[in-house]
C-alpha atoms as a PDB file:
ATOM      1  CA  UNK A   1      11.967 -13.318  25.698  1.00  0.00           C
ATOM      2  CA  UNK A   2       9.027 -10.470  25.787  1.00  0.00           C
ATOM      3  CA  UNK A   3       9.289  -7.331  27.103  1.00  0.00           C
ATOM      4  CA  UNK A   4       7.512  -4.318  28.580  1.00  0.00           C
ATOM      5  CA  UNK A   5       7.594  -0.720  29.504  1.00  0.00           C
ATOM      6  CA  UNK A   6       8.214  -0.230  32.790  1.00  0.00           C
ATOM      7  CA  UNK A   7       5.065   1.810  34.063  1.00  0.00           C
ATOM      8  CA  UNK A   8       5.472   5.258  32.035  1.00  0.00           C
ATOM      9  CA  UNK A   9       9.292   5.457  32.106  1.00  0.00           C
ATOM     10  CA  UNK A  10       9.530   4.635  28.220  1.00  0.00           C
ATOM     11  CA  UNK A  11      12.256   2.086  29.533  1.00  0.00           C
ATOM     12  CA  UNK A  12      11.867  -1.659  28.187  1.00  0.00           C
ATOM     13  CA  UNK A  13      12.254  -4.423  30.102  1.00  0.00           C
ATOM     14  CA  UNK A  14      12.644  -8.014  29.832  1.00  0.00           C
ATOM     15  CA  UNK A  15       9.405  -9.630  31.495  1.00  0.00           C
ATOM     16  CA  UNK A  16      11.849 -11.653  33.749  1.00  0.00           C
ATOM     17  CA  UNK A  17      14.322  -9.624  35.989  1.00  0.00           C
ATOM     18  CA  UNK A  18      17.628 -11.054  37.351  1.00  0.00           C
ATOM     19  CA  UNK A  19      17.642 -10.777  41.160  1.00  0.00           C
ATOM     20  CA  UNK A  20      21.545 -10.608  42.371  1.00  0.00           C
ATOM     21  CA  UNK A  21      20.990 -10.681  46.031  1.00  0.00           C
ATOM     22  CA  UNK A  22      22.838 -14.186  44.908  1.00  0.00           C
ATOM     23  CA  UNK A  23      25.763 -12.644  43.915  1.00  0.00           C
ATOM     24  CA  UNK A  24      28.646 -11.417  45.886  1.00  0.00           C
ATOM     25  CA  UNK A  25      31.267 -12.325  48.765  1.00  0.00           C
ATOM     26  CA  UNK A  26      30.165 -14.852  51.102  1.00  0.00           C
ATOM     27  CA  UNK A  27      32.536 -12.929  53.834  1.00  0.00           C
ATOM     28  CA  UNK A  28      30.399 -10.174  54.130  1.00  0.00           C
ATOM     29  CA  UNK A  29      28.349 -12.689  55.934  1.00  0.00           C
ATOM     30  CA  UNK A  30      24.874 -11.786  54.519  1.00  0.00           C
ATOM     31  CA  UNK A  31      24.296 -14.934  53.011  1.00  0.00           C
ATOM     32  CA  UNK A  32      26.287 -18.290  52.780  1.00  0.00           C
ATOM     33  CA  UNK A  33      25.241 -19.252  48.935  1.00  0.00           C
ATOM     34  CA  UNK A  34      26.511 -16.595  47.582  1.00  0.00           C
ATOM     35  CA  UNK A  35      28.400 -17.249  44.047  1.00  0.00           C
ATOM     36  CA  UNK A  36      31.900 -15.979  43.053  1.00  0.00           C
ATOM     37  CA  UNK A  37      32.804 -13.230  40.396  1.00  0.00           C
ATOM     38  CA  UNK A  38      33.273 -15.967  37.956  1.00  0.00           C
ATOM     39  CA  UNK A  39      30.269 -18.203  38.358  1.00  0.00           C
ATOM     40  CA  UNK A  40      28.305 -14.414  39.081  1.00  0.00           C
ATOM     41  CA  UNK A  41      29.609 -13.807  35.211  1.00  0.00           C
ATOM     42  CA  UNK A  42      28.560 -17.310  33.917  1.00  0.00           C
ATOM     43  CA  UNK A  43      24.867 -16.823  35.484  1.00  0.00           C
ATOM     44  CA  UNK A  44      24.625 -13.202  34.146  1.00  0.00           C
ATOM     45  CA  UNK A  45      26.014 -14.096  30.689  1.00  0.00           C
ATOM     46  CA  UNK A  46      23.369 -16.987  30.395  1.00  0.00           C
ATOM     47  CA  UNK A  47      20.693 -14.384  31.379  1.00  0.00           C
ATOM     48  CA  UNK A  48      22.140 -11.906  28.317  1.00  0.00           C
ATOM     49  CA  UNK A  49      22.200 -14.944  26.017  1.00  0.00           C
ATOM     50  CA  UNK A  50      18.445 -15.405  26.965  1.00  0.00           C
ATOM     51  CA  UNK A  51      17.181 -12.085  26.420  1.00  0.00           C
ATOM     52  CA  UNK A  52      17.088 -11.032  30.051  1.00  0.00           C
ATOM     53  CA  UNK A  53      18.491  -6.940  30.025  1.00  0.00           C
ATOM     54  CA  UNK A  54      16.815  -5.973  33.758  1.00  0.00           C
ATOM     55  CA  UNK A  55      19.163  -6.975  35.984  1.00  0.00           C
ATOM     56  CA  UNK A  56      18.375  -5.528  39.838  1.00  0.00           C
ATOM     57  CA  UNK A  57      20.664  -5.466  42.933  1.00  0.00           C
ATOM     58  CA  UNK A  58      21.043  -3.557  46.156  1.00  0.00           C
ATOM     59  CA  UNK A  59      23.596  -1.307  48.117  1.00  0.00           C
ATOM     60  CA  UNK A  60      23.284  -3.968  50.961  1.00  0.00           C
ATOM     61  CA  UNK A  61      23.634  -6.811  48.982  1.00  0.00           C
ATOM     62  CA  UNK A  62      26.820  -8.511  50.317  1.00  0.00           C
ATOM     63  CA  UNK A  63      28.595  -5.565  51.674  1.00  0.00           C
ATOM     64  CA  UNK A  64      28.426  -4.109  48.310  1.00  0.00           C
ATOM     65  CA  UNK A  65      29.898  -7.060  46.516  1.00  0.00           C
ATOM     66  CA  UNK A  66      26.798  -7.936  44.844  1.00  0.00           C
ATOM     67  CA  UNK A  67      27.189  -4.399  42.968  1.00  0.00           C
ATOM     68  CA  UNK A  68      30.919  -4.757  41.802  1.00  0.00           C
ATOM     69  CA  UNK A  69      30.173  -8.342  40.669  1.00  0.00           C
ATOM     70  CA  UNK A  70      27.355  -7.442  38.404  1.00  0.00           C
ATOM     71  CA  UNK A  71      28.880  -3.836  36.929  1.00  0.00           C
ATOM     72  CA  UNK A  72      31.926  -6.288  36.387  1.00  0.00           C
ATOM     73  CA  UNK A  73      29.869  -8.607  34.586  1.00  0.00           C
ATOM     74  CA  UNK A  74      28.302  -6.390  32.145  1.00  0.00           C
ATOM     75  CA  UNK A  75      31.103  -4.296  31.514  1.00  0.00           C
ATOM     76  CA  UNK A  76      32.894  -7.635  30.039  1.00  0.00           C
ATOM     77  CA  UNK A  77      30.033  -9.142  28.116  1.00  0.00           C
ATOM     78  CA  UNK A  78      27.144  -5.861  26.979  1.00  0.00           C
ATOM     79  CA  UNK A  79      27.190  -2.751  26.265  1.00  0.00           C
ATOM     80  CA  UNK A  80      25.907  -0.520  29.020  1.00  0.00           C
ATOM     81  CA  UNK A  81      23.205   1.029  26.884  1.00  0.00           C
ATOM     82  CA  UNK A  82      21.879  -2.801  26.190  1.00  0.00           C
ATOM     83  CA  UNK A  83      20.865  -3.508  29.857  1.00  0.00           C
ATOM     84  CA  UNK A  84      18.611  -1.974  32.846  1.00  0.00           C
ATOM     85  CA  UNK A  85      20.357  -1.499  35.837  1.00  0.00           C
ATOM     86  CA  UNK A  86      18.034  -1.601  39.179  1.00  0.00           C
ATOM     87  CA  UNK A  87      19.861  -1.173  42.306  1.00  0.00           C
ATOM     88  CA  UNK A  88      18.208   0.022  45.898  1.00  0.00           C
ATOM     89  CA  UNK A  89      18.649   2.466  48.973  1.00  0.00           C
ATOM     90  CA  UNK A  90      17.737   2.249  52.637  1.00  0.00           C
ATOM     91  CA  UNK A  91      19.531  -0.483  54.825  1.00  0.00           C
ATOM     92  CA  UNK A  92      22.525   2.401  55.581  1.00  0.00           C
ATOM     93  CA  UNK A  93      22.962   4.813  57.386  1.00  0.00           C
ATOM     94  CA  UNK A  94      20.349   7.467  57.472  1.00  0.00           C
ATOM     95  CA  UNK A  95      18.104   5.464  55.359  1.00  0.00           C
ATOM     96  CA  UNK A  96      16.522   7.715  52.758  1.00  0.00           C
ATOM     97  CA  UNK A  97      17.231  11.073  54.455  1.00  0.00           C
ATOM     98  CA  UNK A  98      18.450  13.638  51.902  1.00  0.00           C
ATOM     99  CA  UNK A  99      22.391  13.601  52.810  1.00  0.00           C
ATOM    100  CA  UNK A 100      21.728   9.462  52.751  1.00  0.00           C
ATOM    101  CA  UNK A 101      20.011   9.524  49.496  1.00  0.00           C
ATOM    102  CA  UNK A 102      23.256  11.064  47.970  1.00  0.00           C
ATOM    103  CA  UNK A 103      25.800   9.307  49.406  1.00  0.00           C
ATOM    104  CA  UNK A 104      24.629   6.252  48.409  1.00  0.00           C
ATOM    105  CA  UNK A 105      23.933   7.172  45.381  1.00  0.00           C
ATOM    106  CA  UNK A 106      27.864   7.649  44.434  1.00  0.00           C
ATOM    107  CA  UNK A 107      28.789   4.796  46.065  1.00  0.00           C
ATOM    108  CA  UNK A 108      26.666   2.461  43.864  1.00  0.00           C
ATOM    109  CA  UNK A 109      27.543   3.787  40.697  1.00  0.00           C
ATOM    110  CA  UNK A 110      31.020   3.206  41.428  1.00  0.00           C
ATOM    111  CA  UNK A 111      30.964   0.147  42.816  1.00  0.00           C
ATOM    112  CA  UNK A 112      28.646  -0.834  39.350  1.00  0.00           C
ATOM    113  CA  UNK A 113      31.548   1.118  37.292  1.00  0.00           C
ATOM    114  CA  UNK A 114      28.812   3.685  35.633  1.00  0.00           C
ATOM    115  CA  UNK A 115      28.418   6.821  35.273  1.00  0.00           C
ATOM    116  CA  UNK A 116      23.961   6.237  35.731  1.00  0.00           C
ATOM    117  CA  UNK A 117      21.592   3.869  37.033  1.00  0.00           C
ATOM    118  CA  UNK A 118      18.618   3.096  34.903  1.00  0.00           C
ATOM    119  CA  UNK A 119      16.585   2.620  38.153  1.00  0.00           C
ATOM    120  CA  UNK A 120      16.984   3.634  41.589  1.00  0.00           C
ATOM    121  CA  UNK A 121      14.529   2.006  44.195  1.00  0.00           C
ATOM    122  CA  UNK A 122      13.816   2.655  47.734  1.00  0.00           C
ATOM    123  CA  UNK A 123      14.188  -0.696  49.922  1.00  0.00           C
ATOM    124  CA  UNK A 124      11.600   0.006  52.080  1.00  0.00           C
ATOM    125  CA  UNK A 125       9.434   2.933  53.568  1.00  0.00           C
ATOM    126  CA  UNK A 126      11.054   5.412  55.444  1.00  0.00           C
ATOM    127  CA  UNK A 127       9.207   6.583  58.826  1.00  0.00           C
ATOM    128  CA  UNK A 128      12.087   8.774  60.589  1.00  0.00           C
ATOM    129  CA  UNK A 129      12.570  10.648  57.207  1.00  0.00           C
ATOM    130  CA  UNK A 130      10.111  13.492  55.756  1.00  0.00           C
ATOM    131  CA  UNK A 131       8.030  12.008  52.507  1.00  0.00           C
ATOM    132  CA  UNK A 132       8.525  15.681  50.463  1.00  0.00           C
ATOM    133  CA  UNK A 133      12.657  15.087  51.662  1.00  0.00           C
ATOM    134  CA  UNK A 134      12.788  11.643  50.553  1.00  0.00           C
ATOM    135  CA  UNK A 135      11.106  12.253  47.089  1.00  0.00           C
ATOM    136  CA  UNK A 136      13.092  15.409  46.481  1.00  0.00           C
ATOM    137  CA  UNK A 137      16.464  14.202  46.942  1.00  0.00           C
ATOM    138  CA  UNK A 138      15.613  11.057  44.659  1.00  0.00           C
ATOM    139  CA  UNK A 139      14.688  14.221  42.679  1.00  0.00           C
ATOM    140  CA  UNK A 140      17.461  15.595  42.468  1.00  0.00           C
ATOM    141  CA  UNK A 141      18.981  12.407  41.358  1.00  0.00           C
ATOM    142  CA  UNK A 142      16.713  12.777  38.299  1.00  0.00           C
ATOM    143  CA  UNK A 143      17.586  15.965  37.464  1.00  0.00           C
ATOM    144  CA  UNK A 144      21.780  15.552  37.519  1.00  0.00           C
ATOM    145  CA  UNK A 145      21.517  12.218  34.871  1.00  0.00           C
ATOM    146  CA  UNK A 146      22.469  10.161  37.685  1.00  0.00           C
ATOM    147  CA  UNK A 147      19.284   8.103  37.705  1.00  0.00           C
ATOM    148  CA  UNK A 148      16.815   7.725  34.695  1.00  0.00           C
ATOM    149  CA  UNK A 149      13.361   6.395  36.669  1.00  0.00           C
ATOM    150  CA  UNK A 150      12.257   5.677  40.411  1.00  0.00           C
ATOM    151  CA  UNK A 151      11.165   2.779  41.778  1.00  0.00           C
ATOM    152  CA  UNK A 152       9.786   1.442  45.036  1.00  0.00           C
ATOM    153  CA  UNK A 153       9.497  -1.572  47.125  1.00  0.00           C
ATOM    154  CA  UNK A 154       8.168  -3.619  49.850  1.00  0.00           C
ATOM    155  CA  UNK A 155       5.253  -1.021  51.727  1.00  0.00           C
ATOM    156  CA  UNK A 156       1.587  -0.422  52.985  1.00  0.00           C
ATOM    157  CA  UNK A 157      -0.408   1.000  49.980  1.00  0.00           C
ATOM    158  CA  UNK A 158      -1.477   4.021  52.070  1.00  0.00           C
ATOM    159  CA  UNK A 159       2.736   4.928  52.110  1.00  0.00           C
ATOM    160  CA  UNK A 160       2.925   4.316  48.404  1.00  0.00           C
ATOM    161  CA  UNK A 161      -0.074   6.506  47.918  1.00  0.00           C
ATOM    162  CA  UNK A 162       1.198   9.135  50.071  1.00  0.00           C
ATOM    163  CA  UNK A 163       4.569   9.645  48.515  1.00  0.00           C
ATOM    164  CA  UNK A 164       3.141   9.990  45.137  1.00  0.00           C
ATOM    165  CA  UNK A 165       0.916  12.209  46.234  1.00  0.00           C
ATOM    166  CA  UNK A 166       4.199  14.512  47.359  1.00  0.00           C
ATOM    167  CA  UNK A 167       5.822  13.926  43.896  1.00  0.00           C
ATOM    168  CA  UNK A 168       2.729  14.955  42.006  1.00  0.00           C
ATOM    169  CA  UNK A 169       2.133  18.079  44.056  1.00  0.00           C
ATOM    170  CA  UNK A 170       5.560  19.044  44.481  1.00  0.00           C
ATOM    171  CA  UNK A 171       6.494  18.571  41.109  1.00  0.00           C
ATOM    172  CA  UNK A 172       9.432  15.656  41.732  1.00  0.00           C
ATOM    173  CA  UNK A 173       9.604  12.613  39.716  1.00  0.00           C
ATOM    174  CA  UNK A 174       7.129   9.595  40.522  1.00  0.00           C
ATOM    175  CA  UNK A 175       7.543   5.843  40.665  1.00  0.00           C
ATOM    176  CA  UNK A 176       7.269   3.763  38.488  1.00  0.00           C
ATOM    177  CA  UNK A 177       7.866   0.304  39.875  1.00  0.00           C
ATOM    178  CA  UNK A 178       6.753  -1.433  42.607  1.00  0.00           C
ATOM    179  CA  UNK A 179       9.014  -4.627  43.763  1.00  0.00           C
ATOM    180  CA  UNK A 180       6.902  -6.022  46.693  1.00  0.00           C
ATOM    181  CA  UNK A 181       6.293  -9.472  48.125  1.00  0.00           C
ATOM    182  CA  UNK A 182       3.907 -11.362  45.947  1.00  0.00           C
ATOM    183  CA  UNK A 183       3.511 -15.039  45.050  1.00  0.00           C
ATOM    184  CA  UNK A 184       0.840 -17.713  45.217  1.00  0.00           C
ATOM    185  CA  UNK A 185       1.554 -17.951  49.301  1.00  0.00           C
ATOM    186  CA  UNK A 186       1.648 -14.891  49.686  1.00  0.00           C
ATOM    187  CA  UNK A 187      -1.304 -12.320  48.296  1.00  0.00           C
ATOM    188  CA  UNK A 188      -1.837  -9.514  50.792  1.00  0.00           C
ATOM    189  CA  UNK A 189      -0.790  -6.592  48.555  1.00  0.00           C
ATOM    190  CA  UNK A 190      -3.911  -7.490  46.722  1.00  0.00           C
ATOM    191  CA  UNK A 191      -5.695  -5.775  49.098  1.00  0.00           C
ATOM    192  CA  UNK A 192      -4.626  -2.448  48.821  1.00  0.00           C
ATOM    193  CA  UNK A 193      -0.709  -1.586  47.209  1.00  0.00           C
ATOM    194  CA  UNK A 194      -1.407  -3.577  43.896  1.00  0.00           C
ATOM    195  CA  UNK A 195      -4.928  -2.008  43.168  1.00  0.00           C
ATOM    196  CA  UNK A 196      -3.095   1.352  43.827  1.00  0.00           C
ATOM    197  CA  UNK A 197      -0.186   0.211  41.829  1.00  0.00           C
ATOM    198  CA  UNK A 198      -2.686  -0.419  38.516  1.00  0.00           C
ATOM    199  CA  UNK A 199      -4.905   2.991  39.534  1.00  0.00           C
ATOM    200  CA  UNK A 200      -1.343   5.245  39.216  1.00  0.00           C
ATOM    201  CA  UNK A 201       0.268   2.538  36.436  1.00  0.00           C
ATOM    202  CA  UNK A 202       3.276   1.437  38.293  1.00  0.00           C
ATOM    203  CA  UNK A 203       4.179  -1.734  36.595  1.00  0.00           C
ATOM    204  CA  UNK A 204       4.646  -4.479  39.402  1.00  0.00           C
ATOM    205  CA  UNK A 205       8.348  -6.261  39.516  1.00  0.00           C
ATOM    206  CA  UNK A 206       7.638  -8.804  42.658  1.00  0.00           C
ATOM    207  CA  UNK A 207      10.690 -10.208  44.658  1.00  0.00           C
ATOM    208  CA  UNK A 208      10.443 -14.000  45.991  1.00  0.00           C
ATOM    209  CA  UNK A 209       7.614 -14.244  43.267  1.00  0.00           C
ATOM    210  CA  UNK A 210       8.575 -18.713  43.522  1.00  0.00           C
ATOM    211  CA  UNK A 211       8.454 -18.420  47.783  1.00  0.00           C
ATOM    212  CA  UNK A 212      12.016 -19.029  47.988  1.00  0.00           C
ATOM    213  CA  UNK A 213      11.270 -22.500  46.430  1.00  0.00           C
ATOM    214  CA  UNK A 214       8.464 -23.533  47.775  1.00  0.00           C
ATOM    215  CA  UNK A 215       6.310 -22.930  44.466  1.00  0.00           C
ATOM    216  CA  UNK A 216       8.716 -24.455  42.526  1.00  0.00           C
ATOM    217  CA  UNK A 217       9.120 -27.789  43.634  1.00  0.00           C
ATOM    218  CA  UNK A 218       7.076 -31.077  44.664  1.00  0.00           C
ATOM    219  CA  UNK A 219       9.391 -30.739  48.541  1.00  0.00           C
ATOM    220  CA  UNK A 220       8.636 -27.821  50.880  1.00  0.00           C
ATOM    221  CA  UNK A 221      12.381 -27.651  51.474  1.00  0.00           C
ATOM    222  CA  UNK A 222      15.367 -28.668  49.664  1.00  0.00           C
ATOM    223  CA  UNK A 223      18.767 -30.187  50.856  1.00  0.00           C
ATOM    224  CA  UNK A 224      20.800 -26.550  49.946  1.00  0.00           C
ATOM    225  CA  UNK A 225      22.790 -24.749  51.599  1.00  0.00           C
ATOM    226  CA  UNK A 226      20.473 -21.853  51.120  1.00  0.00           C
ATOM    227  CA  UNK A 227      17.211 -24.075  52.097  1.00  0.00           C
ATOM    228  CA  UNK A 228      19.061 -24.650  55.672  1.00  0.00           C
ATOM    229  CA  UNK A 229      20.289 -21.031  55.997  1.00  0.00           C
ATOM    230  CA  UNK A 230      18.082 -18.719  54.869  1.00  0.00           C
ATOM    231  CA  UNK A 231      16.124 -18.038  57.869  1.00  0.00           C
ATOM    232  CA  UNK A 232      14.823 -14.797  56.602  1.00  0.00           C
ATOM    233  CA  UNK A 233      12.916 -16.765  53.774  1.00  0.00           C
ATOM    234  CA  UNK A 234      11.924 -19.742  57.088  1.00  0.00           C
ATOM    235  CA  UNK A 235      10.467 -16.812  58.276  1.00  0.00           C
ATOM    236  CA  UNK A 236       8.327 -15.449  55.613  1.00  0.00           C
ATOM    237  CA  UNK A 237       6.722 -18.924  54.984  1.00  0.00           C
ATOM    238  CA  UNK A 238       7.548 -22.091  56.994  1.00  0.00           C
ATOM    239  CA  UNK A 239       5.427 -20.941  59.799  1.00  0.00           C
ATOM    240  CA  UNK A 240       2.431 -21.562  57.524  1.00  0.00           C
ATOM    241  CA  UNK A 241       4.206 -24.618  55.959  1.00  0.00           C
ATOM    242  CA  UNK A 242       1.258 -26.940  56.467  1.00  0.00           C
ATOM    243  CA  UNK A 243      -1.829 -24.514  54.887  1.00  0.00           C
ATOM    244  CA  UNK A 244       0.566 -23.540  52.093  1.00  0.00           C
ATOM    245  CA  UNK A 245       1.396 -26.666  50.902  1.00  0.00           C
ATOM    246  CA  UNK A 246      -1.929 -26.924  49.772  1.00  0.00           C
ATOM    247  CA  UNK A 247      -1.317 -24.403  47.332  1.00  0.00           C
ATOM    248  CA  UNK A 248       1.760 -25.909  46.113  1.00  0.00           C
ATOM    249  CA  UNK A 249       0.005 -28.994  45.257  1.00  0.00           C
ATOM    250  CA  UNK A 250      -2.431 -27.290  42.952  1.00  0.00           C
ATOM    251  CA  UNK A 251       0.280 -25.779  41.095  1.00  0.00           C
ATOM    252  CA  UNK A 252       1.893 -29.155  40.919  1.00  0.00           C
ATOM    253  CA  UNK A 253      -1.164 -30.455  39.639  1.00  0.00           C
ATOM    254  CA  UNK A 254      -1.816 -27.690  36.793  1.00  0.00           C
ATOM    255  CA  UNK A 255       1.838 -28.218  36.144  1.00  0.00           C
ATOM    256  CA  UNK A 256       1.053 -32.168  35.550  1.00  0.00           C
ATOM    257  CA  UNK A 257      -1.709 -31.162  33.396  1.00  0.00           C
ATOM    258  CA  UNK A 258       0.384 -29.275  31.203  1.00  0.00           C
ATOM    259  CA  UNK A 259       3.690 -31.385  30.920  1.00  0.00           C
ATOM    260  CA  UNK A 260       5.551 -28.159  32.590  1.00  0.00           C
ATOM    261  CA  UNK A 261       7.461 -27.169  35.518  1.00  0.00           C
ATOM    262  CA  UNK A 262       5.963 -25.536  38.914  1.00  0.00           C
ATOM    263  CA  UNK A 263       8.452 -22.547  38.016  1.00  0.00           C
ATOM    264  CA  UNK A 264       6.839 -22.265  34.855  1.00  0.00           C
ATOM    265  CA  UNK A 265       3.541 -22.545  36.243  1.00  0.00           C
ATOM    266  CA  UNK A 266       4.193 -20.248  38.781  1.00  0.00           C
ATOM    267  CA  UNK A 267       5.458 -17.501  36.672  1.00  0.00           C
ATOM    268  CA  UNK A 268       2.258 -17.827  34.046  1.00  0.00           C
ATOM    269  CA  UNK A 269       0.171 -16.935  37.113  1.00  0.00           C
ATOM    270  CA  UNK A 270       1.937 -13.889  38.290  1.00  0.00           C
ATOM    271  CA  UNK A 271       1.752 -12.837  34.130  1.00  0.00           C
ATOM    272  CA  UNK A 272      -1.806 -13.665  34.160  1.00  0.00           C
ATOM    273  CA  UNK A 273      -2.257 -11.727  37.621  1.00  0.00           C
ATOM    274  CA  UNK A 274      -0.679  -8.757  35.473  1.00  0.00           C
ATOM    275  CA  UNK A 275       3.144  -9.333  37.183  1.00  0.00           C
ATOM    276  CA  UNK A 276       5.246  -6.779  34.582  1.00  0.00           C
ATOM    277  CA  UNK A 277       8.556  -8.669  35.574  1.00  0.00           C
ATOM    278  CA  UNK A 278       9.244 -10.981  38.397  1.00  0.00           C
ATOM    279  CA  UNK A 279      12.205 -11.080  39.616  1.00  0.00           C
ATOM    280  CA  UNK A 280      14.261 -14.265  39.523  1.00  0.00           C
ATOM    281  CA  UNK A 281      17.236 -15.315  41.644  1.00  0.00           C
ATOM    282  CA  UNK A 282      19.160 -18.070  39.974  1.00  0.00           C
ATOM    283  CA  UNK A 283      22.567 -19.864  41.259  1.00  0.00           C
ATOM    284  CA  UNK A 284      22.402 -22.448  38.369  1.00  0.00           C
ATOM    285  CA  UNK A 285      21.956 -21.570  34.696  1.00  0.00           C
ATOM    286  CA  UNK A 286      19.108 -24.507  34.291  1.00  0.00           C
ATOM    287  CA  UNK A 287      17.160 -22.065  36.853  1.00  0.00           C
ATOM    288  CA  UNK A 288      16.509 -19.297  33.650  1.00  0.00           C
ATOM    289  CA  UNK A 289      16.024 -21.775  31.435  1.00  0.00           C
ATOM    290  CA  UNK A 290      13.370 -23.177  33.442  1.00  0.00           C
ATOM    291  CA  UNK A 291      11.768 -19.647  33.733  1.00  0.00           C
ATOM    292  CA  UNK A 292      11.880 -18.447  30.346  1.00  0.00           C
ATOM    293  CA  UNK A 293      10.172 -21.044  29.542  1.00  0.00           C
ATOM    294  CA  UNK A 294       7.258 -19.899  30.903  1.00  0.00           C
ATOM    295  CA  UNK A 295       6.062 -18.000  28.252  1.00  0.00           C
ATOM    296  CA  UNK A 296       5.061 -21.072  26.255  1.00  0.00           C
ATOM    297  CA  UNK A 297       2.854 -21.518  28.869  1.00  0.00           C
ATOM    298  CA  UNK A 298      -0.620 -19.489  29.083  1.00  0.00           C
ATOM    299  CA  UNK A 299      -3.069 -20.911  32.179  1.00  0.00           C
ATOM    300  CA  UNK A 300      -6.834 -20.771  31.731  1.00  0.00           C
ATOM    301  CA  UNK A 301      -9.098 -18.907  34.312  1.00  0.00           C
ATOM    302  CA  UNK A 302      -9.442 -22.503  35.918  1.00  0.00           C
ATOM    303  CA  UNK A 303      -6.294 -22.876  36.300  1.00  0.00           C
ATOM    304  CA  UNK A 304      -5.647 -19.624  38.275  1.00  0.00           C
ATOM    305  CA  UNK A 305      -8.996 -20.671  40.416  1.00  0.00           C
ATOM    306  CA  UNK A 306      -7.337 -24.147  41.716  1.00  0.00           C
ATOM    307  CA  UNK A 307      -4.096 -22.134  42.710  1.00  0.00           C
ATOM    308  CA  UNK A 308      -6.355 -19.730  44.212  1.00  0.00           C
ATOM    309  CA  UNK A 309      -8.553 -21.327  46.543  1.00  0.00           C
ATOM    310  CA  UNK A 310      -6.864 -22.675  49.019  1.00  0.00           C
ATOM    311  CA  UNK A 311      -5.131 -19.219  50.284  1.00  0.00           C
ATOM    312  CA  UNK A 312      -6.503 -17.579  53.464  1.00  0.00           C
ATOM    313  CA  UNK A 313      -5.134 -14.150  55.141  1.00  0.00           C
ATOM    314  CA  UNK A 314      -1.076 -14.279  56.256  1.00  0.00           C
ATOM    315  CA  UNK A 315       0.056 -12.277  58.484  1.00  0.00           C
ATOM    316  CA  UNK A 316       1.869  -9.280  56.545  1.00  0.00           C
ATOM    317  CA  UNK A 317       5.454  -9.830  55.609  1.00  0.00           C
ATOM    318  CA  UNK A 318       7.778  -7.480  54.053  1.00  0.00           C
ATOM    319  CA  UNK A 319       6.079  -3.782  54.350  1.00  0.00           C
ATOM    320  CA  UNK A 320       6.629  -3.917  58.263  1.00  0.00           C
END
């Protein structure tokens, strides 16, 4: 496993993140492939055995579930000093007003069973809330020891640039992580939010960095139970199912050339793109296995050309 700083926070981080969102109660009715407490252990004890120790979830994630599982988890199998703890904020109530900020706060620490969160990122951007009210109350969060470093996700650049522009002048805490939508279907935060990402160096931890699949295998779909449910990942990409597959043949070719997977292949382009830590949801412990592998793999400048090529504009997904 390799790691990295994540931006200026002096907090390391495995170059491969564990995304939870597969974790959790499939009662709350979020998602339908959601795995138990004790298969939720098995994944995240593979991922410790592995090197992984950035593990990210969210408040929404199952009803909440997705937090207990995961504090359960590394309460029974780490020490809580050993591991980075990302969880997020804004799909409640109030979204990142102050009083929201703060209540939600509290309620993932102790559904996570900790007393601190080594990074607390905000879900989306928040229009109905004041930028200087949003960035003070996270803080605030700072300041008491409840959270060690700030993170954001999926936004226009110009919102990014604007809210560190209140933290600098105000004198609050900056980001320093950026988890947006980025993958080789999907490129249109290289436009504006990844240059200003790399000009203010926020280190860049992408979510659905494989497409939901569709990087990762030879089949645009696959006969899962999250393949024919998860119509929030049909909508990010099947609509441009016959242009994109283009691009999934060319990493199926450089992954041909090289006796690896797509996955692997996939992830060595988001490192060579300068990706600090994708992050990787896995219901199977093969799935990590697959992706640390990666790192045995280093693509030429070629290589990243034939992926390349065949992308044209999308339509934006994810900062909207």
């Amino acid at each position: 496993m390799q790691y990295i700083e994540l931006g200026t926070s002096g907090i390391k981080v495995s170059r491969l993140c564990l995304g939870c969102m597969s974790f959790g109660d499939p009662a709350s009715k979020m998602h339908a492939w959601t795995l138990d407490p004790e298969r939720s252990e098995a994944i995240i004890r593979h991922a410790l055995d592995l090197g992984i120790n950035f593990f990210d979830t969210a408040n929404c994630y199952s009803a909440g579930t997705s937090e207990e599982y995961l504090g359960a988890a590394i309460r029974k199998n780490v020490a809580r000093d050993k591991v980075v703890l990302a969880s997020k904020v804004y799909f409640n109530e109030g979204h990142l007003s102050k009083g929201a900020i703060a209540r939600e706060i509290d309620g993932t620490l102790r559904r996570l069973g900790t007393d601190y969160l080594d990074l607390y990122i905000i879900h989306r951007f928040d229009a109905s809330t004041p930028v200087e009210e949003t960035m003070e109350a996270l803080h605030a969060l700072v300041k008491a020891g409840k959270v060690r470093a700030l993170g954001a996700s999926a936004m226009y650049g110009y919102q990014f640039y604007n809210m560190q522009l209140a933290a600098r002048d105000n004198g609050f805490t900056p980001f320093v992580s950026m988890q947006n939508h980025y993958n080789p279907l999907y490129r249109e935060d290289e436009r504006e939010l990844i240059p200003v990402c790399r000009q203010m160096h926020v280190s860049l931890t992408p979510y659905s960095p494989l497409a939901a699949g569709r990087c990762a295998r030879p089949d645009w779909s696959a006969d899962t139970v999250r393949s024919h449910t998860d119509k929030v990942a049909m909508g990010k990409y099947d609509s441009t199912e016959e242009h994109d597959k283009n691009i999934a043949a060319a990493i199926a070719a450089v992954a041909a050339r090289y006796g690896a997977s797509m996955t692997q292949v996939t992830l060595a382009w988001h490192f060579a793109k300068g990706v600090a830590a994708p992050i990787i949801g896995a219901t199977k412990e093969k799935y990590l296995d697959d992706a640390a592998g990666a790192f045995a793999l280093s693509l030429t400048a070629e290589d990243i050309a034939s992926i390349d090529a065949p992308y044209v504009p999308h339509a934006v997904v994810g900062a909207l």
